[in-house]
C-alpha atoms as a PDB file:
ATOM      1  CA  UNK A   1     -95.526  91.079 326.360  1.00  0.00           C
ATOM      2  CA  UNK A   2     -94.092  88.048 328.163  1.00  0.00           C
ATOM      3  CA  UNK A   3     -96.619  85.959 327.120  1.00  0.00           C
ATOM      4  CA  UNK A   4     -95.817  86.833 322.754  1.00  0.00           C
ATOM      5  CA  UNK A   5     -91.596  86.508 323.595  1.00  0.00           C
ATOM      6  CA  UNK A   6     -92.745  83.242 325.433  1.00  0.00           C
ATOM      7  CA  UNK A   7     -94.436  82.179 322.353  1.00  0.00           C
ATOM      8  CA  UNK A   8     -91.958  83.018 319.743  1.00  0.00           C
ATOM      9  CA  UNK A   9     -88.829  81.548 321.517  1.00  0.00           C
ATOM     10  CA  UNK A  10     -91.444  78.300 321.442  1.00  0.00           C
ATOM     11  CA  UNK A  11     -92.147  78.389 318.054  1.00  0.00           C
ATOM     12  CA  UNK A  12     -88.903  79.334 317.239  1.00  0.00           C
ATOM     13  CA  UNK A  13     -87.394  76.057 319.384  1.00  0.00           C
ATOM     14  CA  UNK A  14     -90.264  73.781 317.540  1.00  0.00           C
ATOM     15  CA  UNK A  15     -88.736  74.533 313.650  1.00  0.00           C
ATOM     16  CA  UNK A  16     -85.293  74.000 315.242  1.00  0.00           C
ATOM     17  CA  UNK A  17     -86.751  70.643 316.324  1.00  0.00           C
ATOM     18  CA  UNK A  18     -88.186  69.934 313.580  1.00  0.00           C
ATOM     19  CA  UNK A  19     -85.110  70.351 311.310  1.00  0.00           C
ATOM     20  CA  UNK A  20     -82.741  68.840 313.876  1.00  0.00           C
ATOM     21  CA  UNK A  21     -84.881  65.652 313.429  1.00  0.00           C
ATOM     22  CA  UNK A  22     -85.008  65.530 309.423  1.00  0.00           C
ATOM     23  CA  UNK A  23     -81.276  66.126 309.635  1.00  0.00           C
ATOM     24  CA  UNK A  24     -80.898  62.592 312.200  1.00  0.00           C
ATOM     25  CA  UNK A  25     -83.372  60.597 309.830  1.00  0.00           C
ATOM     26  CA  UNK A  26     -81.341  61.512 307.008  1.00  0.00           C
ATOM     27  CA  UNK A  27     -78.639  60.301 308.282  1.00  0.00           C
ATOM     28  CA  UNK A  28     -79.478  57.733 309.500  1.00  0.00           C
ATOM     29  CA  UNK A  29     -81.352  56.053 306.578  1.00  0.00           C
ATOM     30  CA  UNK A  30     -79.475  53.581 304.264  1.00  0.00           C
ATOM     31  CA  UNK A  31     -78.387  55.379 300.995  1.00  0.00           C
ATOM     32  CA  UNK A  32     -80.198  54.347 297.636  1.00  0.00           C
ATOM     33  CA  UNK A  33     -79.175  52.057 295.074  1.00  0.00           C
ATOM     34  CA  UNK A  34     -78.760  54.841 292.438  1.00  0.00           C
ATOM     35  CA  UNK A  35     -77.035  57.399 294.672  1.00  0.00           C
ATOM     36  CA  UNK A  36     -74.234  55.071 295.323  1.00  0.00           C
ATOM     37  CA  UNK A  37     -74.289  54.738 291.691  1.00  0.00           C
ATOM     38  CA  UNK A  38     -73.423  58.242 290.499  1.00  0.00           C
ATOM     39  CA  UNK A  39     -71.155  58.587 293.287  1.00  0.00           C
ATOM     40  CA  UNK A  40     -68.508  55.920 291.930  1.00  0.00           C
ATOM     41  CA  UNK A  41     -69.476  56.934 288.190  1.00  0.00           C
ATOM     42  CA  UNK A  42     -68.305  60.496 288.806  1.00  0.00           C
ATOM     43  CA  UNK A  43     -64.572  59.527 288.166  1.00  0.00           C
ATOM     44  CA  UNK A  44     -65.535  56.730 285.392  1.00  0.00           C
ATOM     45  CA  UNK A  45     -68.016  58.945 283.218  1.00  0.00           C
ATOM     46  CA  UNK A  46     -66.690  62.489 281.932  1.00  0.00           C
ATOM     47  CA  UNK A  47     -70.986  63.022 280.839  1.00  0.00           C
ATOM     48  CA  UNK A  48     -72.173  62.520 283.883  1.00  0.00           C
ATOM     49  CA  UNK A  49     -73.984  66.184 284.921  1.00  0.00           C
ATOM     50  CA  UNK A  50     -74.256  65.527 288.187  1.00  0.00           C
ATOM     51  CA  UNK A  51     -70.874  66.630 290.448  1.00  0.00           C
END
C-alpha cells in the first residue's frame, strides 16, 4: 500500500516537473519574428483573425 501511494505522489511530482520546466523554457526563449508581428498589427488591421 505504501509502496503504490509512494509511487503515485512520484509520478504525480515528475508531470508537475515536467510542465514546470516547459513553462521556464517558454519563457525564457526569445519571441518569433511573426508573433511580434500580429501583436502590433492587432490595432492597425481590423481583418486580422487572430485576437
Amino acid at each position: 500500500m505504501l509502496a503504490r501511494r509512494f509511487t503515485i505522489v512520484c509520478l504525480l511530482m515528475s508531470l508537475f516537473g515536467i510542465f514546470f520546466a516547459i513553462l521556464v523554457a517558454e519563457v525564457g526563449r526569445p519571441a518569433r519574428s511573426w508573433d511580434e508581428a500580429t501583436r502590433f498589427c492587432r490595432l492597425a488591421c481590423p481583418t486580422n483573425l487572430r485576437h
